[in-house]
Protein backbone atom coordinates (compact mmCIF):
# COMPACT_ATOMS: atom_id res chain seq x y z
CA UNK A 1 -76.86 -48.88 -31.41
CA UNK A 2 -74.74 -49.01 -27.80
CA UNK A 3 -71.61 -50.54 -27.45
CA UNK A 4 -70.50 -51.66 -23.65
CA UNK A 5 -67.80 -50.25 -22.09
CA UNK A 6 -64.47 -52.70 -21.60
CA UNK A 7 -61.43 -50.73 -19.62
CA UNK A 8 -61.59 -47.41 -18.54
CA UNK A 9 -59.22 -44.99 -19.89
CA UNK A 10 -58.51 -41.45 -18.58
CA UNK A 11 -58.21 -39.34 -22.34
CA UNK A 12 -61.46 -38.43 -24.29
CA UNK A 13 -59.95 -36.36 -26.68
CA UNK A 14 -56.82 -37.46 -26.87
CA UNK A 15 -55.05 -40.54 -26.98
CA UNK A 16 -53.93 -42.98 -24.51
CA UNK A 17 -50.23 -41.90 -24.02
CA UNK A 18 -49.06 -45.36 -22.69
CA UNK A 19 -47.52 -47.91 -24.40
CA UNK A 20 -50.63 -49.95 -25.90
CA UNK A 21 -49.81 -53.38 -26.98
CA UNK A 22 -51.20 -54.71 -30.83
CA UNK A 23 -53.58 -56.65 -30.90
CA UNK A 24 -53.09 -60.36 -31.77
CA UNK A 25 -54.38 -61.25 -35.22
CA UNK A 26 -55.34 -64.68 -34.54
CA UNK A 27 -57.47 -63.97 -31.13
CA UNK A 28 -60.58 -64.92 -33.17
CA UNK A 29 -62.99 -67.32 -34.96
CA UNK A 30 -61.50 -68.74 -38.12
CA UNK A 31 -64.22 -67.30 -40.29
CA UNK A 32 -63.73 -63.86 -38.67
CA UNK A 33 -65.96 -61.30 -41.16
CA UNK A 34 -62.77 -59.56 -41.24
CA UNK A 35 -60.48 -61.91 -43.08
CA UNK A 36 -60.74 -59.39 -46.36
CA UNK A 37 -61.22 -55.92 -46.55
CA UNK A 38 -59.42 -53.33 -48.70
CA UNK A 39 -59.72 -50.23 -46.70
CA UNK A 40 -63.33 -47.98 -47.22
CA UNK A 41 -64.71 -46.69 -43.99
CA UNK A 42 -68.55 -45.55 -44.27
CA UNK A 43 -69.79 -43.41 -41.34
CA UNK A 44 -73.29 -42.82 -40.86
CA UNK A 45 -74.92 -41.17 -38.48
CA UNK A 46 -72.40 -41.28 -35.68
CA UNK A 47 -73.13 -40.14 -32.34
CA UNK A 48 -70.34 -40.54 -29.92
CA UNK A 49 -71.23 -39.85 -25.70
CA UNK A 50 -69.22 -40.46 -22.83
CA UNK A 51 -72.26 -40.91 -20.20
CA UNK A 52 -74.54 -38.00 -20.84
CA UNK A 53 -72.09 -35.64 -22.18
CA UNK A 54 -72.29 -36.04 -26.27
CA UNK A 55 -68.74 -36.00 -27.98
CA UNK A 56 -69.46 -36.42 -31.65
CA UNK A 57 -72.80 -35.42 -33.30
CA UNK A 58 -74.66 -36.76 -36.30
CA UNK A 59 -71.63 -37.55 -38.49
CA UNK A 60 -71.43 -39.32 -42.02
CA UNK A 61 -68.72 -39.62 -43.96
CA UNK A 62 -66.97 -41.87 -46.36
CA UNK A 63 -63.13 -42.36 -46.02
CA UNK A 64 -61.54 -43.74 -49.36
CA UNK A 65 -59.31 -46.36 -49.35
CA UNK A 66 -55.67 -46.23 -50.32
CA UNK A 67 -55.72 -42.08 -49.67
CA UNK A 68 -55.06 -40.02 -46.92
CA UNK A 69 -57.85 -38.41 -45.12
CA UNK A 70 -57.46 -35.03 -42.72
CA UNK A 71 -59.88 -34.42 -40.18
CA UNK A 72 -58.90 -30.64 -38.74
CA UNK A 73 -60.93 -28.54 -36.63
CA UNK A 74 -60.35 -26.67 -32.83
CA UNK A 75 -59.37 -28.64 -29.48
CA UNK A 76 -62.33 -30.03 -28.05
CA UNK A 77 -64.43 -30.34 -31.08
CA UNK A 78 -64.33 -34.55 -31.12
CA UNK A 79 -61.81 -35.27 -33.77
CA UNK A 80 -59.85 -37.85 -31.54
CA UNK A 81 -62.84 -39.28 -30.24
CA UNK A 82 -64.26 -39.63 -33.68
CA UNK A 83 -61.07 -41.13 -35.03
CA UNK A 84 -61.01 -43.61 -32.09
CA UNK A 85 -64.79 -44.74 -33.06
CA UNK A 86 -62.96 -45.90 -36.04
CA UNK A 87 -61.29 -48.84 -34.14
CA UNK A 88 -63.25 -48.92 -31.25
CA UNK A 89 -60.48 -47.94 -28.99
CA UNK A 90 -63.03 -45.73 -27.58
CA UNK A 91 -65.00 -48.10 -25.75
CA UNK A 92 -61.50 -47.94 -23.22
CA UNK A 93 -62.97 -44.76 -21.64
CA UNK A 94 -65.84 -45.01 -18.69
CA UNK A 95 -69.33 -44.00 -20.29
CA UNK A 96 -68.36 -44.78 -23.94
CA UNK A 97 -71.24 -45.45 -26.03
CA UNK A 98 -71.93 -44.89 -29.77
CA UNK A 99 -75.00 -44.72 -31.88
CA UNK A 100 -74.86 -44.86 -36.21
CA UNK A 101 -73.13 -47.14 -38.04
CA UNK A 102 -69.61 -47.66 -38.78
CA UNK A 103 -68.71 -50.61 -41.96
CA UNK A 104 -65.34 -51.16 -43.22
CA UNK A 105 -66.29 -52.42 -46.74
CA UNK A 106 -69.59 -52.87 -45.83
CA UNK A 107 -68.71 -54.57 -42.38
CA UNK A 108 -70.39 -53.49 -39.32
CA UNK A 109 -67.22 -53.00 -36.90
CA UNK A 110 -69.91 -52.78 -34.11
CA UNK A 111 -71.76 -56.34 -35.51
CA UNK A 112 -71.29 -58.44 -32.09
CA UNK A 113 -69.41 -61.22 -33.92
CA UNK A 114 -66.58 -58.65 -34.69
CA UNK A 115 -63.98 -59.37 -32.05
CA UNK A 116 -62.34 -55.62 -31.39
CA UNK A 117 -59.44 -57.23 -30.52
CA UNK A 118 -59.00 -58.58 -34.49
CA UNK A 119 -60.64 -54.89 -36.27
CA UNK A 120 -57.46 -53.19 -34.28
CA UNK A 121 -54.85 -55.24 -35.64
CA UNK A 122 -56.95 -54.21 -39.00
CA UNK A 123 -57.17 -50.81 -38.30
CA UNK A 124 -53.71 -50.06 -36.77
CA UNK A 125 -53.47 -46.68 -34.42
CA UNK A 126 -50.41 -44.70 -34.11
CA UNK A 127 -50.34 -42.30 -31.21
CA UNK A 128 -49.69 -38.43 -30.38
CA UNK A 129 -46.50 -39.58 -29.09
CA UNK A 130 -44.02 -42.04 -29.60
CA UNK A 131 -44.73 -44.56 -26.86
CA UNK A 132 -42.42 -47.81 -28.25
CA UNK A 133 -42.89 -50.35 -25.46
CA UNK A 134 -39.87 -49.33 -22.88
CA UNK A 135 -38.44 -52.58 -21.66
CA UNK A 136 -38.24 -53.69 -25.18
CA UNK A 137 -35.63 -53.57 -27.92
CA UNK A 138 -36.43 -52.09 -31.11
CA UNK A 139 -36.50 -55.35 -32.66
CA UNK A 140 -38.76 -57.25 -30.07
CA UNK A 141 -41.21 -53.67 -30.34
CA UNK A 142 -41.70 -54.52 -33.87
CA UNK A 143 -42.50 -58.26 -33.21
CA UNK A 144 -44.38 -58.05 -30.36
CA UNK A 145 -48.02 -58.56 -32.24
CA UNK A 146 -46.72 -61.34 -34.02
CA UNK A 147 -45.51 -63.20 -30.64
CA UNK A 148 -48.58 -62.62 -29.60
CA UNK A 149 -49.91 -64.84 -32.16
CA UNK A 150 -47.35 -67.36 -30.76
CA UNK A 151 -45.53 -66.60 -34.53
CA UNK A 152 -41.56 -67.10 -32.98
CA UNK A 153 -39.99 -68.54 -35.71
CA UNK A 154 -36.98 -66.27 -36.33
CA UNK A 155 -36.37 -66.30 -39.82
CA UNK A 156 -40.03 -64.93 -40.29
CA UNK A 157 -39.69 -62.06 -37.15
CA UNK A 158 -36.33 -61.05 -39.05
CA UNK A 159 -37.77 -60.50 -42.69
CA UNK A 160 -41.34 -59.13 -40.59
CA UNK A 161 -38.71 -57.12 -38.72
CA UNK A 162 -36.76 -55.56 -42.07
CA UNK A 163 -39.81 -55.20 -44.31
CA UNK A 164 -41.52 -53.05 -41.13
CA UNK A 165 -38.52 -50.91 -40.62
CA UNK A 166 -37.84 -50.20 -44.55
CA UNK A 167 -41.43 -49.44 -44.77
CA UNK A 168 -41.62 -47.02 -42.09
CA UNK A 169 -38.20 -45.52 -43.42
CA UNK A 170 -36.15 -46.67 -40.18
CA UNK A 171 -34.22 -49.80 -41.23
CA UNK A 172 -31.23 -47.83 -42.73
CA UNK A 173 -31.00 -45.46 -39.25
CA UNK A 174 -31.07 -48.91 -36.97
CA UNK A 175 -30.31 -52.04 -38.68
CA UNK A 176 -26.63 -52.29 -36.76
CA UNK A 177 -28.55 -51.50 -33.24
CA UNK A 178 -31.40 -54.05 -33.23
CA UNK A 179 -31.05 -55.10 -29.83
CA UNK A 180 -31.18 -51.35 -28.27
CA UNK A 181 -34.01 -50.54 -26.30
CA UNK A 182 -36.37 -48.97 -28.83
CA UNK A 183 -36.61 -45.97 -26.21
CA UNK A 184 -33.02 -44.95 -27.47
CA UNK A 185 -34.03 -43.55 -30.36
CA UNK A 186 -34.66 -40.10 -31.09
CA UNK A 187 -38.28 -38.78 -30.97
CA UNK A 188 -38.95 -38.88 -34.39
CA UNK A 189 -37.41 -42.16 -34.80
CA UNK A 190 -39.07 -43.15 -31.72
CA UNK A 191 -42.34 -42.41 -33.96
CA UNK A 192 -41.65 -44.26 -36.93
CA UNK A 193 -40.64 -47.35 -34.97
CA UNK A 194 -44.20 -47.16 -33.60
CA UNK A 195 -45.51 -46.97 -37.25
CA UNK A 196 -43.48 -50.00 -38.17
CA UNK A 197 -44.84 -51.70 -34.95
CA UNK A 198 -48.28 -50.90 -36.79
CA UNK A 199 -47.33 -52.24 -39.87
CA UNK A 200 -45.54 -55.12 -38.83
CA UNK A 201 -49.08 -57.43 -38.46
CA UNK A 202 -50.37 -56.00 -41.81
CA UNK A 203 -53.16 -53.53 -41.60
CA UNK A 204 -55.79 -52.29 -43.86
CA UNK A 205 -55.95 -48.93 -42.55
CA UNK A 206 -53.69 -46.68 -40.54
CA UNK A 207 -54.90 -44.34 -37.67
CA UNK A 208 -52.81 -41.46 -36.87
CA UNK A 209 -53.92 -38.91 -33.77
CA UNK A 210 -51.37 -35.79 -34.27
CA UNK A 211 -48.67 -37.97 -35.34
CA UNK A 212 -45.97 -35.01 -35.79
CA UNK A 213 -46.95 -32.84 -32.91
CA UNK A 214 -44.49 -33.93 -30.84
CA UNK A 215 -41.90 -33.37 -33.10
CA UNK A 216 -39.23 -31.30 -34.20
CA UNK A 217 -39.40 -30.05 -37.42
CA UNK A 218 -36.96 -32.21 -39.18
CA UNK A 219 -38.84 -35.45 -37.93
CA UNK A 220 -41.90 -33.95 -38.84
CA UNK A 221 -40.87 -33.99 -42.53
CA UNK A 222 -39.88 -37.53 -42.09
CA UNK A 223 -42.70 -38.39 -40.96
CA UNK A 224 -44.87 -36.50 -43.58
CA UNK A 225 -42.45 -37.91 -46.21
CA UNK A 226 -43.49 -42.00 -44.88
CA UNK A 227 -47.15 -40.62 -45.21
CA UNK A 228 -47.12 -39.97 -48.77
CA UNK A 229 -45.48 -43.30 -49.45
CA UNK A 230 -47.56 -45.41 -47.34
CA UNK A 231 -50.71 -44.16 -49.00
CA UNK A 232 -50.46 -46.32 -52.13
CA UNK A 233 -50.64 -49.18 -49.55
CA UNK A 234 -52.88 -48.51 -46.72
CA UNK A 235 -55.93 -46.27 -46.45
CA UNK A 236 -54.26 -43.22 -43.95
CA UNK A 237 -56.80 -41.22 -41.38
CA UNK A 238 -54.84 -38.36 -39.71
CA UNK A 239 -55.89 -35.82 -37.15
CA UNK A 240 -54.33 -32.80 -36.93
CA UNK A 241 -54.44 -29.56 -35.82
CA UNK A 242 -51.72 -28.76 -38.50
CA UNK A 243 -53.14 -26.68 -41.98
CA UNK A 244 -50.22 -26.85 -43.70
CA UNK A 245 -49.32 -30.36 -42.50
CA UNK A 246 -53.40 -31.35 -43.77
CA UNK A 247 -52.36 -29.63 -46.91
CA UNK A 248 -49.48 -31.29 -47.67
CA UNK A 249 -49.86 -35.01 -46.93
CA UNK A 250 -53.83 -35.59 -47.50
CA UNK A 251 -55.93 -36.11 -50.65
CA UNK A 252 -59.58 -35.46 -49.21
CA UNK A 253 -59.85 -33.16 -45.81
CA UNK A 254 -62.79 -33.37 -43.35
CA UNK A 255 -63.32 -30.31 -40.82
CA UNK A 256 -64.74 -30.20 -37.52
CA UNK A 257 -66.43 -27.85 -35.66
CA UNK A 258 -68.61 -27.59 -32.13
CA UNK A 259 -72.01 -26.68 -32.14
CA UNK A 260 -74.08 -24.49 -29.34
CA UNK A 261 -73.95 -27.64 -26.95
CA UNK A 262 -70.39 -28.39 -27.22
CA UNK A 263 -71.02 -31.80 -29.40
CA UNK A 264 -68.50 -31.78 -32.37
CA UNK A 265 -70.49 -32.25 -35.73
CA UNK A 266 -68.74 -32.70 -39.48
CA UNK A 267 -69.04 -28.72 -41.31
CA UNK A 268 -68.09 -30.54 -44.74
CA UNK A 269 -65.85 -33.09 -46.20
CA UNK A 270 -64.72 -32.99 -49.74
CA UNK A 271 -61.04 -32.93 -51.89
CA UNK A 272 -58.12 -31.37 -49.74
CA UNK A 273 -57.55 -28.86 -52.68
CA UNK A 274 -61.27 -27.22 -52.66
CA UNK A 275 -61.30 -27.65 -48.75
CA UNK A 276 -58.39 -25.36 -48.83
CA UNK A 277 -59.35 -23.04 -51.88
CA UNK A 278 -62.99 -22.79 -52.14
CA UNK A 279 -64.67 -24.23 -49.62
CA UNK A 280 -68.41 -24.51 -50.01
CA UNK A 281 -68.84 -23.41 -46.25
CA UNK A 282 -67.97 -20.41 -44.88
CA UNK A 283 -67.18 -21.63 -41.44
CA UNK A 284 -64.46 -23.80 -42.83
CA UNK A 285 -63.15 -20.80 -44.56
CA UNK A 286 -62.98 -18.64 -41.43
CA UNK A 287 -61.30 -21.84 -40.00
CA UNK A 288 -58.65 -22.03 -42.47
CA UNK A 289 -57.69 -18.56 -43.02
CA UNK A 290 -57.36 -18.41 -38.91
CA UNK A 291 -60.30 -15.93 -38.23
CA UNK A 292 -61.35 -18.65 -35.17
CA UNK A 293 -60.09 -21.55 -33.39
């Protein structure tokens, strides 16, 4: 199946590196299919191109809910594009088009009475870098998807507001300097606000494009610490390029690889503890013990 095209967008492999507002929740038809879901992503036969150029090839793969899944493999082999299928933020680049199916609990994300705008407010996205909207303070950054559901009242944005931050592990670091512009804040801090900008309009599943690349070290852990806890709530997709950080914060790993004509295809998926140990191909185990990409 195609999907048209709606804005262009300069990135194919990675992400947008602009402040992207969230989508408002209630930009859709009462009965929206999505009202209820609790997380599973089924991929089958994906095909990803970007006019006649093929970006993802022949993928299927289940994503659990409420667990983290890795997707590794070397620049250029789709994994951002792939991720971005996931939420349709893809269709923001000229050419887009996909073929397969993509269901979140048995939903067809693609079905034309599935408004995009509602499935990313769903399916939150958090970016490479931190990119908190830069006129805004960090309290109007985390409310800004709920004002766009013309939600003002204050004594909901301030609990919204608290509930986001403690989630995302911020609200200690900021609570006295609500009013600051949210581009005051360190990097890494900088990061999690845009997580608890994500969370603030109560998503199903998290995206996460190289979330910690950016970072120093010490925010890294931070932000590989909110992983962990965030995964008994929300079903986590990371990319990275990152072994130990796949390792460490995800519970099944997926890798990625290109083929002869440069279209990145799925090598295997399975638990990250045999991905890493004994994995049943022995591409991914060239991968992972560094002897390519």
């Amino acid at each position: 199946m195609e999907t048209a095209v709606r804005r262009p967008d300069e990135a194919i492999e990675a992400p947008p590196e602009r402040a992207t507002p969230l989508a408002p929740p209630d930009r859709r038809p009462a009965a929206s299919p999505l009202d209820i879901v609790s997380g599973e992503i089924v991929v089958e036969d994906l095909n990803v191109y970007y006019g006649e150029f093929r970006a993802v090839r022949d993928v299927s793969l289940t994503i659990p809910p409420r667990a983290v899944t890795a997707i590794i493999g070397p620049s250029g082999c789709g994994k951002s594009t792939f991720l971005r299928t996931l939420n349709r933020m893809h269709e923001l680049t000229p050419g887009a088009r996909v073929e397969g199916v993509v269901t979140l609990d048995g939903i067809d994300i693609y079905r034309p009475d599935v408004d995009p705008v509602q499935l990313r407010r769903v399916v939150g996205m958090v970016f490479q870098r931190p990119n908190p909207f830069p006129t805004m303070s960090i309290y109007d950054n985390v409310t800004a998807g709920l004002r766009l559901t013309g939600r003002h009242k204050r004594s909901e944005l301030d609990e919204v507001v608290e509930r986001s931050l403690r989630r995302s592990a911020l609200w200690d670091e900021v609570k006295d300097k609500l009013r600051q512009p949210g581009t005051s804040l360190s990097g890494g801090q900088q990061q999690r606000l845009c997580i608890a900008r994500a969370l603030s309009v109560d998503p199903e599943v998290i995206l996460m494009d190289e979330p910690a690349s950016a970072l120093d070290p010490s925010a890294t852990l931070r932000v590989e610490e909110l992983i962990a806890e965030l995964r008994r709530q929300y079903t986590i997709v990371i990319v990275t390029h990152n072994m130990q950080q796949a390792s460490r914060v995800s519970d099944r790993t997926a890798f990625f690889t290109m083929g002869e004509e440069r279209a990145g295809y799925l090598v295997e998926a399975d638990d990250t503890v045999r991905i890493f140990t004994n994995p049943a191909e022995q591409l991914t185990e060239d991968y992972i013990s560094g002897r390519f990409g």
